[in-house]
C-alpha atoms as a PDB file:
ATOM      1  CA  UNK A   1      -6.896 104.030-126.445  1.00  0.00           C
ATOM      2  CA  UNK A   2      -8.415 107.300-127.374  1.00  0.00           C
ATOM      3  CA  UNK A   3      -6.850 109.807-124.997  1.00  0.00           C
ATOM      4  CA  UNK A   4      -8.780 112.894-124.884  1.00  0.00           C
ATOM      5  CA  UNK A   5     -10.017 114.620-121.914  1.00  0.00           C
ATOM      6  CA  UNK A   6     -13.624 113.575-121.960  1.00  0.00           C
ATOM      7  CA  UNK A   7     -12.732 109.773-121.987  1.00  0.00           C
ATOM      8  CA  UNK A   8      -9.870 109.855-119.522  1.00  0.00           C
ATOM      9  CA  UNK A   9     -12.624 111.006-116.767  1.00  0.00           C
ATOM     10  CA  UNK A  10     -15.329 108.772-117.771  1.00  0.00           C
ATOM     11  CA  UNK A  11     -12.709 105.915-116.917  1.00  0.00           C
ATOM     12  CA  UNK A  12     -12.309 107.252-113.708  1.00  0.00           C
ATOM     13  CA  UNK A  13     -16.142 107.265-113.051  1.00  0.00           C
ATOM     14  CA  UNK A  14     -16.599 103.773-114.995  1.00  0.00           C
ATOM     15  CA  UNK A  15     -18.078 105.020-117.691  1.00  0.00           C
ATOM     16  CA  UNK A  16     -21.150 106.786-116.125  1.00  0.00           C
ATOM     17  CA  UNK A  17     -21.682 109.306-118.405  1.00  0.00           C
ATOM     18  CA  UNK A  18     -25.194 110.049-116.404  1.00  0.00           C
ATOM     19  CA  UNK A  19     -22.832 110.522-112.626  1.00  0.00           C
ATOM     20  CA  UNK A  20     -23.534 114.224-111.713  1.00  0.00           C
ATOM     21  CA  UNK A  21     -19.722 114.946-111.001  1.00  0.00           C
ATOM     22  CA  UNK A  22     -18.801 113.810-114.629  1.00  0.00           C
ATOM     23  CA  UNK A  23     -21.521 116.053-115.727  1.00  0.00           C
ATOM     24  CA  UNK A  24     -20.290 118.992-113.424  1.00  0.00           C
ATOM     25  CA  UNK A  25     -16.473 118.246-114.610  1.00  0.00           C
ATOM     26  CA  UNK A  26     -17.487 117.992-117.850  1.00  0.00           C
ATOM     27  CA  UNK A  27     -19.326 121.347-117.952  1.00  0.00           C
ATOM     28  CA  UNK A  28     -16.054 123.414-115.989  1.00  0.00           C
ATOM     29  CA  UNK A  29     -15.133 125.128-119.384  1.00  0.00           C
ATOM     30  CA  UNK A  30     -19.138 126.680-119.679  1.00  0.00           C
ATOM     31  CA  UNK A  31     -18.822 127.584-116.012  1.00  0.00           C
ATOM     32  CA  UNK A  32     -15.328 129.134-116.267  1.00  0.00           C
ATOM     33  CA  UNK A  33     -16.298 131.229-119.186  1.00  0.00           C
ATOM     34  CA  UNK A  34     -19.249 132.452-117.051  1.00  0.00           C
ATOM     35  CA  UNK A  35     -16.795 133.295-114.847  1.00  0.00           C
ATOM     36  CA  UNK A  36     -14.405 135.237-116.788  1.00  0.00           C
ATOM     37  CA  UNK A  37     -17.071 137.175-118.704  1.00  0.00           C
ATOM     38  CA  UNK A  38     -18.221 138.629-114.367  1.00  0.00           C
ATOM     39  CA  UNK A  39     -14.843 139.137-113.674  1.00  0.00           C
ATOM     40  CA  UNK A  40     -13.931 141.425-117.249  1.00  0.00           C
ATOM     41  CA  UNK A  41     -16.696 143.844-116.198  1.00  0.00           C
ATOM     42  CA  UNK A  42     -14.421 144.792-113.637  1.00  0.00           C
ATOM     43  CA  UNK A  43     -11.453 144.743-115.244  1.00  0.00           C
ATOM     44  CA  UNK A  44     -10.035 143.938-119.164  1.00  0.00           C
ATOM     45  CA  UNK A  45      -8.919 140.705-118.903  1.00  0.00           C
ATOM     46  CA  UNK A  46      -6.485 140.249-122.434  1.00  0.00           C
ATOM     47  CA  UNK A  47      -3.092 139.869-121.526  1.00  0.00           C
ATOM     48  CA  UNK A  48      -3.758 139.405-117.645  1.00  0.00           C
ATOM     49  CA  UNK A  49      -1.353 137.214-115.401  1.00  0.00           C
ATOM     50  CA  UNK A  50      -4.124 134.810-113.659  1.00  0.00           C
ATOM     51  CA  UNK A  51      -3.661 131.746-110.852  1.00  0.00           C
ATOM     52  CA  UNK A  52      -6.193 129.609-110.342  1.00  0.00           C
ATOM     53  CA  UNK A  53      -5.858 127.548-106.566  1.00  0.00           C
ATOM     54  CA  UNK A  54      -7.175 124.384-106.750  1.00  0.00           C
ATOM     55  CA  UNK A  55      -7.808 124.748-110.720  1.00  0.00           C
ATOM     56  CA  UNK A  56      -8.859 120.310-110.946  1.00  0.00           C
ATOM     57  CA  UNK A  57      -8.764 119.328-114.430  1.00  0.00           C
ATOM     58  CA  UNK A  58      -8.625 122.638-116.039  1.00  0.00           C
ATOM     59  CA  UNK A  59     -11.880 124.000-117.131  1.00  0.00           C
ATOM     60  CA  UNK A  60     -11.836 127.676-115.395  1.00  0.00           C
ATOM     61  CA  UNK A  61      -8.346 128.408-116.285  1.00  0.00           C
ATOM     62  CA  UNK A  62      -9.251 127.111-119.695  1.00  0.00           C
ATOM     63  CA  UNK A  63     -12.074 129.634-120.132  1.00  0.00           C
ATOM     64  CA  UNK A  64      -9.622 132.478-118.496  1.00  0.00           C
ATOM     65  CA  UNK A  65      -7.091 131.314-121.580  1.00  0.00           C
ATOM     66  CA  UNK A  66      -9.664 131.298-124.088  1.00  0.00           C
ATOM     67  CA  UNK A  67     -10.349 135.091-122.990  1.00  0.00           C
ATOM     68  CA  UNK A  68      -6.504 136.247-123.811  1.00  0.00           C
ATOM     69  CA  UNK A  69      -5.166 135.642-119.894  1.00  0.00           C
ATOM     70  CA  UNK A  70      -1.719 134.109-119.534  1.00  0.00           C
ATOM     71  CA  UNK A  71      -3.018 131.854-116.740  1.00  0.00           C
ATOM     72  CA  UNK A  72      -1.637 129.331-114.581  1.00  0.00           C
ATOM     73  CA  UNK A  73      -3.339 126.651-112.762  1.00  0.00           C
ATOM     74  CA  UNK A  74      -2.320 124.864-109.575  1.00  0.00           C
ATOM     75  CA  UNK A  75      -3.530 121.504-107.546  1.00  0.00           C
ATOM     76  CA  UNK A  76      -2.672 119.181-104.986  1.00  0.00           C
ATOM     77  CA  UNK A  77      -3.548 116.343-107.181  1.00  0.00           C
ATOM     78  CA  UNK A  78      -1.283 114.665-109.400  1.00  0.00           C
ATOM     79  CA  UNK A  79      -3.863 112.766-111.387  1.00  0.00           C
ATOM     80  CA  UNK A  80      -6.059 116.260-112.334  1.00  0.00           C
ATOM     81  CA  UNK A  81      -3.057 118.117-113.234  1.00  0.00           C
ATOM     82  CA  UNK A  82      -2.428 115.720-115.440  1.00  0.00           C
ATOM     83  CA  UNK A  83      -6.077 115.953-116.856  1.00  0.00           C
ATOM     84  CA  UNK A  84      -5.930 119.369-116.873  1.00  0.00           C
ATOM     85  CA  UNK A  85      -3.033 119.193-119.411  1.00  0.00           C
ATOM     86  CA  UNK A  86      -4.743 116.675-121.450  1.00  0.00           C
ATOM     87  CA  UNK A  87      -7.619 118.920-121.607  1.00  0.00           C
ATOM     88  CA  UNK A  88      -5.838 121.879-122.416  1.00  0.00           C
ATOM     89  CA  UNK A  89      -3.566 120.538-125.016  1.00  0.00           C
ATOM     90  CA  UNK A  90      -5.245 122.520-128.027  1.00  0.00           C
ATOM     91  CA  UNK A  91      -5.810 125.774-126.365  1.00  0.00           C
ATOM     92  CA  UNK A  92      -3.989 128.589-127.905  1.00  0.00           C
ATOM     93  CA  UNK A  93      -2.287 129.715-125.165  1.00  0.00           C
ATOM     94  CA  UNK A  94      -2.813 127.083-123.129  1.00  0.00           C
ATOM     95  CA  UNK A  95      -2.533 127.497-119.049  1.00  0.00           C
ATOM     96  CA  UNK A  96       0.797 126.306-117.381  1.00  0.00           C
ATOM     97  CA  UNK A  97      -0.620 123.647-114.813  1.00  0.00           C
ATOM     98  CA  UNK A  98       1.376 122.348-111.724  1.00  0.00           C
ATOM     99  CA  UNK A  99       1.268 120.002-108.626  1.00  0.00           C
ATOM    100  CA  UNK A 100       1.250 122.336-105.928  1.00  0.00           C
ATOM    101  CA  UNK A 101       0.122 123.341-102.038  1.00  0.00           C
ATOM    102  CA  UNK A 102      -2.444 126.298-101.949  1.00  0.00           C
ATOM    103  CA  UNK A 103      -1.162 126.684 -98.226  1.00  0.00           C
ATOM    104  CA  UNK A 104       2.563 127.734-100.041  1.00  0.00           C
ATOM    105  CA  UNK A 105       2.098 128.437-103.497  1.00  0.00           C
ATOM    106  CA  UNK A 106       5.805 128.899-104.124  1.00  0.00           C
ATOM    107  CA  UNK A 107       5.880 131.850-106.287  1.00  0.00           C
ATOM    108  CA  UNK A 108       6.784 135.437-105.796  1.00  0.00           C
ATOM    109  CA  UNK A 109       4.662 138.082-104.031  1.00  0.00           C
ATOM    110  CA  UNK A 110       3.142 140.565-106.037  1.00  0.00           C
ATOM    111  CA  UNK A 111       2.599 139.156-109.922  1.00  0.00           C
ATOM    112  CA  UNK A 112      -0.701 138.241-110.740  1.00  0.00           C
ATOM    113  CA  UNK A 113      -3.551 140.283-111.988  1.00  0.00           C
ATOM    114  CA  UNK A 114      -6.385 137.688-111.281  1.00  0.00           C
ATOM    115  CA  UNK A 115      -6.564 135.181-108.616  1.00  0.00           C
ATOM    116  CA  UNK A 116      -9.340 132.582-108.572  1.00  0.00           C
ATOM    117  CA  UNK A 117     -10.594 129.854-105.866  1.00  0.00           C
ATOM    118  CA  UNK A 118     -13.464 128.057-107.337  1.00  0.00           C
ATOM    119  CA  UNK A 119     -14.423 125.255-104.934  1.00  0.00           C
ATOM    120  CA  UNK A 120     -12.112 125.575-103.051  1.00  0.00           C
ATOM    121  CA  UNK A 121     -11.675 126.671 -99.424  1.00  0.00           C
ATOM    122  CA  UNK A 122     -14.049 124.407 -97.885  1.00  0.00           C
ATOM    123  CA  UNK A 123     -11.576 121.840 -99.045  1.00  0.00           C
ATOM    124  CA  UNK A 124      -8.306 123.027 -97.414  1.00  0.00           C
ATOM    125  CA  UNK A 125      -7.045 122.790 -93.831  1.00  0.00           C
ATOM    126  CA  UNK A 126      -6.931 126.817 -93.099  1.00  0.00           C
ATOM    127  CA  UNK A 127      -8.621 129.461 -94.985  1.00  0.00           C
ATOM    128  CA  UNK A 128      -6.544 132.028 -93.329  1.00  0.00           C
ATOM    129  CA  UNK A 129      -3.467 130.711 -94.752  1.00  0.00           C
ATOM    130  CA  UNK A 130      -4.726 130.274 -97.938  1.00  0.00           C
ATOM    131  CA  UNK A 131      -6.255 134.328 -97.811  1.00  0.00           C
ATOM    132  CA  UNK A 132      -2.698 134.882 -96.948  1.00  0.00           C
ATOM    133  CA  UNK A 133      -1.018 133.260 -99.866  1.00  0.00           C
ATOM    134  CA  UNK A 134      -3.711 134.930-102.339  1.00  0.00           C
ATOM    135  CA  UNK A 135      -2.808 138.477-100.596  1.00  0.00           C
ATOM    136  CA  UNK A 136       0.988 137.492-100.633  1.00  0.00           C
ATOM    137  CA  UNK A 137       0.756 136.870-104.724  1.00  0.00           C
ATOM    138  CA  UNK A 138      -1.996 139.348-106.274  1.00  0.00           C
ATOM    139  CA  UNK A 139      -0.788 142.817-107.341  1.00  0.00           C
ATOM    140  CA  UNK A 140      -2.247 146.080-105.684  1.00  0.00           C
ATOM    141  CA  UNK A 141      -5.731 146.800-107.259  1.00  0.00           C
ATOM    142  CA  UNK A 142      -5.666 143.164-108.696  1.00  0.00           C
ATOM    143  CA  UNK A 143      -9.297 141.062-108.050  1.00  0.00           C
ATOM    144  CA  UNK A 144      -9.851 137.681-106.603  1.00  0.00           C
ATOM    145  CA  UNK A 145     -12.789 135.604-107.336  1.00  0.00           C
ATOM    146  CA  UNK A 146     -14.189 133.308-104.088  1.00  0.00           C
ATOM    147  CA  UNK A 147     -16.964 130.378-104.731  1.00  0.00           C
ATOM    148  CA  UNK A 148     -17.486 128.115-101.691  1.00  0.00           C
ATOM    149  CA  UNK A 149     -20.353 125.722-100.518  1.00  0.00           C
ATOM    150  CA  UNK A 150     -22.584 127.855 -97.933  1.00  0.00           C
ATOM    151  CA  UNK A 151     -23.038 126.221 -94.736  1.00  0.00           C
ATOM    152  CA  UNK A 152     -26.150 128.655 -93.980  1.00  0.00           C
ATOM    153  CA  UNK A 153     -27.838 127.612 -96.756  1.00  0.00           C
ATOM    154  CA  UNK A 154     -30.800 125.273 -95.666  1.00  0.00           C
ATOM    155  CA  UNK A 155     -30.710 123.714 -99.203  1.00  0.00           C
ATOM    156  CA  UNK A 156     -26.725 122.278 -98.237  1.00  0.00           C
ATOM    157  CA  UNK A 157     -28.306 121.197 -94.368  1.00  0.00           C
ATOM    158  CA  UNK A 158     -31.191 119.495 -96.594  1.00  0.00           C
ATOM    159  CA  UNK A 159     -28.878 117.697 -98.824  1.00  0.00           C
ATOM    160  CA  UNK A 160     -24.972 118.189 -98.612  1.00  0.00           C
ATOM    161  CA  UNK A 161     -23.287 119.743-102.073  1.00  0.00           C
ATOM    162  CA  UNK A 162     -20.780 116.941-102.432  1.00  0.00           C
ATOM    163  CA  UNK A 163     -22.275 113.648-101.126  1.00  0.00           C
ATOM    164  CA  UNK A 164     -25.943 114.723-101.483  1.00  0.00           C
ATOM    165  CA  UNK A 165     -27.147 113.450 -97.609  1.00  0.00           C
ATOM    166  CA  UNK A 166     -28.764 115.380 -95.132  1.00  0.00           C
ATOM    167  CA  UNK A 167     -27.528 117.665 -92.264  1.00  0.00           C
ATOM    168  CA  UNK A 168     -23.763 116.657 -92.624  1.00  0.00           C
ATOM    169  CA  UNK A 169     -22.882 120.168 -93.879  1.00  0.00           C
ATOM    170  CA  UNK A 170     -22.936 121.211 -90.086  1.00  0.00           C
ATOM    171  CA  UNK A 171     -21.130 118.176 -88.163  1.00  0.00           C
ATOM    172  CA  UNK A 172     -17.959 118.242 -86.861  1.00  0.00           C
ATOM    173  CA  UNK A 173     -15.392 116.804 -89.728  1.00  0.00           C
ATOM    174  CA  UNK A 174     -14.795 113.509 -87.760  1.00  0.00           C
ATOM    175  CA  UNK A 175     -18.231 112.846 -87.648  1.00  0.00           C
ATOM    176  CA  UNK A 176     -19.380 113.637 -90.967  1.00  0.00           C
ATOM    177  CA  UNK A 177     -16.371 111.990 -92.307  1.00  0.00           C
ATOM    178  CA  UNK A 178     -17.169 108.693 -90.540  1.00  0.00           C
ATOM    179  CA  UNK A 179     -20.514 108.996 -91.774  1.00  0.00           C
ATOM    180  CA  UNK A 180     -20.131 109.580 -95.217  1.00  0.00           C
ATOM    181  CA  UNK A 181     -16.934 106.624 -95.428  1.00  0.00           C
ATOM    182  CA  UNK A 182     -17.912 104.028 -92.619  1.00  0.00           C
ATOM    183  CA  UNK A 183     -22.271 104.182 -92.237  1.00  0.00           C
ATOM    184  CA  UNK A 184     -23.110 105.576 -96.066  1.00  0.00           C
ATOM    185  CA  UNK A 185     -19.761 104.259 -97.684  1.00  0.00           C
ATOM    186  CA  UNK A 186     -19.919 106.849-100.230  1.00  0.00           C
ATOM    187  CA  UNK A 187     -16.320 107.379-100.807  1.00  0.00           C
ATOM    188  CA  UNK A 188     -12.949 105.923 -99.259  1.00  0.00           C
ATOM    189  CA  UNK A 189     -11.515 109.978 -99.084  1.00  0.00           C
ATOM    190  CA  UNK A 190     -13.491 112.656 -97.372  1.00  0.00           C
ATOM    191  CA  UNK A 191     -12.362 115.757 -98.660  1.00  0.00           C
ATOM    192  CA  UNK A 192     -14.253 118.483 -97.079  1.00  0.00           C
ATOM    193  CA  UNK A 193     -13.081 119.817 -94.572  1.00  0.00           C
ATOM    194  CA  UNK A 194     -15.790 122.693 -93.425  1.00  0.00           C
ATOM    195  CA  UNK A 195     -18.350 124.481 -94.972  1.00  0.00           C
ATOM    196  CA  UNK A 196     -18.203 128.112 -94.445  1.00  0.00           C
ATOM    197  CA  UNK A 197     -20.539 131.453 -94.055  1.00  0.00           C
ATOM    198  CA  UNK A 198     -20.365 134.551 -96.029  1.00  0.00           C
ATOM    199  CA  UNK A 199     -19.751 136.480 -92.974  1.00  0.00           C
ATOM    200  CA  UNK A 200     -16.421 134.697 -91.808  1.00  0.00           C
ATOM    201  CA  UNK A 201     -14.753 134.863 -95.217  1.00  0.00           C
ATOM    202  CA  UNK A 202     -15.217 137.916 -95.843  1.00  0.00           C
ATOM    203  CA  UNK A 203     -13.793 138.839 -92.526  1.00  0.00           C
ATOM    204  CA  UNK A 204     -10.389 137.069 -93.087  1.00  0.00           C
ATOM    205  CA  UNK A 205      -9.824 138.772 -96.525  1.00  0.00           C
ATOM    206  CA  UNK A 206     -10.915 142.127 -95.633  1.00  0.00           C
ATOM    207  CA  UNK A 207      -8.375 141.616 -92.733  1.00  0.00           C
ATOM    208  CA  UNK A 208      -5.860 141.394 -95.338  1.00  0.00           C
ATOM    209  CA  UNK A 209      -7.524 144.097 -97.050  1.00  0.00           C
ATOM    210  CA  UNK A 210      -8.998 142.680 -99.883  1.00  0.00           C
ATOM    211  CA  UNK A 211     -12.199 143.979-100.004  1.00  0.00           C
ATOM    212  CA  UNK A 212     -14.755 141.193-100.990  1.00  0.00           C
ATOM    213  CA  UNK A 213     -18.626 141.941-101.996  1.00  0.00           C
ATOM    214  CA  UNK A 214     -21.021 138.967-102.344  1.00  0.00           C
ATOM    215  CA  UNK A 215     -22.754 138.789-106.030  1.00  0.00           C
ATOM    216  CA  UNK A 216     -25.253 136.779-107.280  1.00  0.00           C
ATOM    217  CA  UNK A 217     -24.843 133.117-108.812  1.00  0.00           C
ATOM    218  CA  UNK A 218     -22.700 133.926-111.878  1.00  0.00           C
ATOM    219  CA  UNK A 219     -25.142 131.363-113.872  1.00  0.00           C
ATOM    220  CA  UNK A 220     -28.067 132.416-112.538  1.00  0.00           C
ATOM    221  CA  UNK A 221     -29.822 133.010-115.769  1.00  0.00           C
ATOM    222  CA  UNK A 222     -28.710 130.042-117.612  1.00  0.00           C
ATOM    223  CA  UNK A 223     -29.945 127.583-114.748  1.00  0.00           C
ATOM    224  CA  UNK A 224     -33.528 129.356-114.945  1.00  0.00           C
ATOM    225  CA  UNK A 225     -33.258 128.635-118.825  1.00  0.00           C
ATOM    226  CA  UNK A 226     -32.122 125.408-118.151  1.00  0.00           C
ATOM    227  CA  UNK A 227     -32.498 123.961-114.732  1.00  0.00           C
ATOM    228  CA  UNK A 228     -30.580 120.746-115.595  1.00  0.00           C
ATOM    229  CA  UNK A 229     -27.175 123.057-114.885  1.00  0.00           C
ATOM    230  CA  UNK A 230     -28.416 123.178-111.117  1.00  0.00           C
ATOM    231  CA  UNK A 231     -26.462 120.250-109.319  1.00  0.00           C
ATOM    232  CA  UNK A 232     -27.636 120.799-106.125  1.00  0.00           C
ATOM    233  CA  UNK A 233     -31.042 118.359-106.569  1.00  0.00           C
ATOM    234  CA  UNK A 234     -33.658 120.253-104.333  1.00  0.00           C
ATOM    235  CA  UNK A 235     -32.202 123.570-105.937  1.00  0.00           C
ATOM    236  CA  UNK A 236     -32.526 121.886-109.710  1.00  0.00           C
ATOM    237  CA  UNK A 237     -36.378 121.184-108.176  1.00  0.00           C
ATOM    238  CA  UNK A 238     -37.040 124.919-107.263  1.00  0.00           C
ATOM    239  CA  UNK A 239     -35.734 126.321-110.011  1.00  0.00           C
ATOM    240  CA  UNK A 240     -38.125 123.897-112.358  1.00  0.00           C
ATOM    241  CA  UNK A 241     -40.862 125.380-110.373  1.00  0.00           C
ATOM    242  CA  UNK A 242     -39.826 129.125-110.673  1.00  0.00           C
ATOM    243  CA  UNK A 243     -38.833 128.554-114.099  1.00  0.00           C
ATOM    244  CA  UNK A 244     -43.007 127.988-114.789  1.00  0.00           C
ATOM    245  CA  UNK A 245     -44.986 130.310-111.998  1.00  0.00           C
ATOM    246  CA  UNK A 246     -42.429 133.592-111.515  1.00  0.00           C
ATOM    247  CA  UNK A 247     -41.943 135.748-114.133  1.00  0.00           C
ATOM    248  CA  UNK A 248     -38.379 136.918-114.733  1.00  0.00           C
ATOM    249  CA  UNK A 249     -38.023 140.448-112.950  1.00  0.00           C
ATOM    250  CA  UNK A 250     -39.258 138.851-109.846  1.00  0.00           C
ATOM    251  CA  UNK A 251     -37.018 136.143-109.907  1.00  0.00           C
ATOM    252  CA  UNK A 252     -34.007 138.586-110.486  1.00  0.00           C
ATOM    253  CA  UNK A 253     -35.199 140.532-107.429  1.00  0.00           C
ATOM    254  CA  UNK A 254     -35.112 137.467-105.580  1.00  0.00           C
ATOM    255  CA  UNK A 255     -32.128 135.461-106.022  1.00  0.00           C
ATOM    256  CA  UNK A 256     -30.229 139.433-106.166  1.00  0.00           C
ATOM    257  CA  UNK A 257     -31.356 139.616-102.356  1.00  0.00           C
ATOM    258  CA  UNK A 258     -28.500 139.234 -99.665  1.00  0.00           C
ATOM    259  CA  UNK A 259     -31.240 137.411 -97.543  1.00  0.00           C
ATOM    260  CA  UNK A 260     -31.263 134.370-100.750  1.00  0.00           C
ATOM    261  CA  UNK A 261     -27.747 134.206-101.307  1.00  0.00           C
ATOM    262  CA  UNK A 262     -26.614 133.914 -97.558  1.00  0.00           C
ATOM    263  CA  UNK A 263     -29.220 131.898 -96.506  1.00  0.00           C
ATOM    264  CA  UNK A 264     -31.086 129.822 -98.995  1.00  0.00           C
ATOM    265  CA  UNK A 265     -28.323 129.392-102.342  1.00  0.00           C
ATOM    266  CA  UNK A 266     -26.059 126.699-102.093  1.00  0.00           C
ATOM    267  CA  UNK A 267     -22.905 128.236-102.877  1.00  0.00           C
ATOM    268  CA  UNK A 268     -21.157 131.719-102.149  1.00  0.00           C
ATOM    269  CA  UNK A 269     -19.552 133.741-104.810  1.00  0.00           C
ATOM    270  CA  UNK A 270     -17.561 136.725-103.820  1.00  0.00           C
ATOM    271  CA  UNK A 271     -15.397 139.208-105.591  1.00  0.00           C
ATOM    272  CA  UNK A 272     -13.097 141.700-104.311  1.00  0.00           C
ATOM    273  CA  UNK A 273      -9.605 144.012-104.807  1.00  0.00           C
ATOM    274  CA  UNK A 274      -6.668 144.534-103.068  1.00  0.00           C
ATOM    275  CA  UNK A 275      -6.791 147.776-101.471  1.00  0.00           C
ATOM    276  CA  UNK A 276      -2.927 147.635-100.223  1.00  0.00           C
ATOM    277  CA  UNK A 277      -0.691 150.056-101.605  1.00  0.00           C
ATOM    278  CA  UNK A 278       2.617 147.828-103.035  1.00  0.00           C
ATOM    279  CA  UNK A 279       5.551 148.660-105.286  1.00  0.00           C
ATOM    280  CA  UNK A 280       5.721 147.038-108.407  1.00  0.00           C
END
């Protein structure tokens, strides 16, 4: 059997090459260099000591490697750490991955540079906890990088980021988990745990001092290149649309406004710096 990334996953999915979360897990690498190129204009990133929470099989930290970073990637799940290493395996300077708890990362305060949580905190059982492990690890001045699913966004309410049905992204867990597993029987697990507003998570880090600002979609101009990239389906359909009527200015001016990206786009990206004072 051929072991390589690419056909470990498709025999998780059965083969369908065409599912959207084999496309979206196949693309992490594109995404993650996205990432690190927003994240070294505010700071160099060669030689940086990086952590990605909740890293899946690899791609971000990947891309983070790829840019010089000594990076290490953590997950509660066995089976994508062990993807992620598979994956990684001809990296120079591949990232160290681990089975781990983003609630207790078990390392010591104060030693990375970079933090990221990429699809992440709408999937864990307390945000605050999790804010407090990231403030607990990142050196003074260091950056972390927030994306999360936006539960103000009318195009999540419409149809849900991860199981693509309406209004579920504002039930009550119990509810929208016996939904999604008993009435729709889209999966056996239901991993979400809540959706979450710009407002409330940047409350909780800025309470920890970690000052967060909300930025535009870090892909923004490949998906109007190329609005296959969109995986949110009535967001792939608008940006088809402005991708032939809008010229590009306008479009910039739109999807830059605080109005679009707390309200209308699917997903929340925030970056921010620790503004405590720490010895090193």
């Amino acid at each position: 059997m051929d072991r390589t990334y690419e056909n470990l996953l498709l025999a998780d999915y059965h083969g369908e090459k065409d599912n959207y979360v084999v496309k979206y897990r196949l693309d992490a690498v594109n995404r993650g260099m996205s990432v690190a190129r927003l994240v070294g204009t505010y700071t160099t990133l060669k030689g940086k000591r990086v952590l990605e929470i909740g890293c899946g099989d690899g791609g971000i930290s990947i891309a983070f490697a790829k840019h010089g970073c000594e990076v290490y990637g953590l997950d509660y799940e066995p089976h994508a750490i062990s993807l992620a290493r598979v994956r990684a395996r001809d990296v120079p300077q591949a990232p160290k991955f681990y089975v781990g708890d983003a609630h207790d990362l078990g390392v010591r305060d104060n030693i990375f540079d970079i933090v990221i949580c990429n699809d992440l905190l709408e999937h864990v059982r307390s945000v605050k906890r999790i804010a407090k492990q990231v403030f607990r690890v990142l050196k003074s001045e260091g950056l972390v990088f927030l994306s999360f699913s936006n539960i103000c966004s009318f195009l999540n309410f419409i149809s849900d980021p991860h199981h693509h049905l309406f209004g579920i992204s504002i039930l009550p867990r119990s509810l929208a988990e016996f939904y999604v597993t008993k009435i729709r029987c889209k999966t056996m697990h239901y991993g979400v745990e809540k959706l979450l507003s710009y407002w409330r998570v940047q409350r909780i880090f800025n309470d920890l001092s970690i000052d967060l600002e909300l930025i535009p979609d870090v892909r923004w101009k490949e998906k109007l290149e190329n609005p296959e990239l969109v995986v949110n389906t009535i967001a792939r359909r608008a940006f088809r649309l402005l991708k032939k009527i809008v010229r590009l200015e306008t479009i910039k001016l739109l999807i830059m406004s605080k109005t679009y990206l707390c309200f209308v786009h699917p997903t929340i990206y925030m970056i921010g710096k620790n503004k405590s004072v720490r010895q090193a």
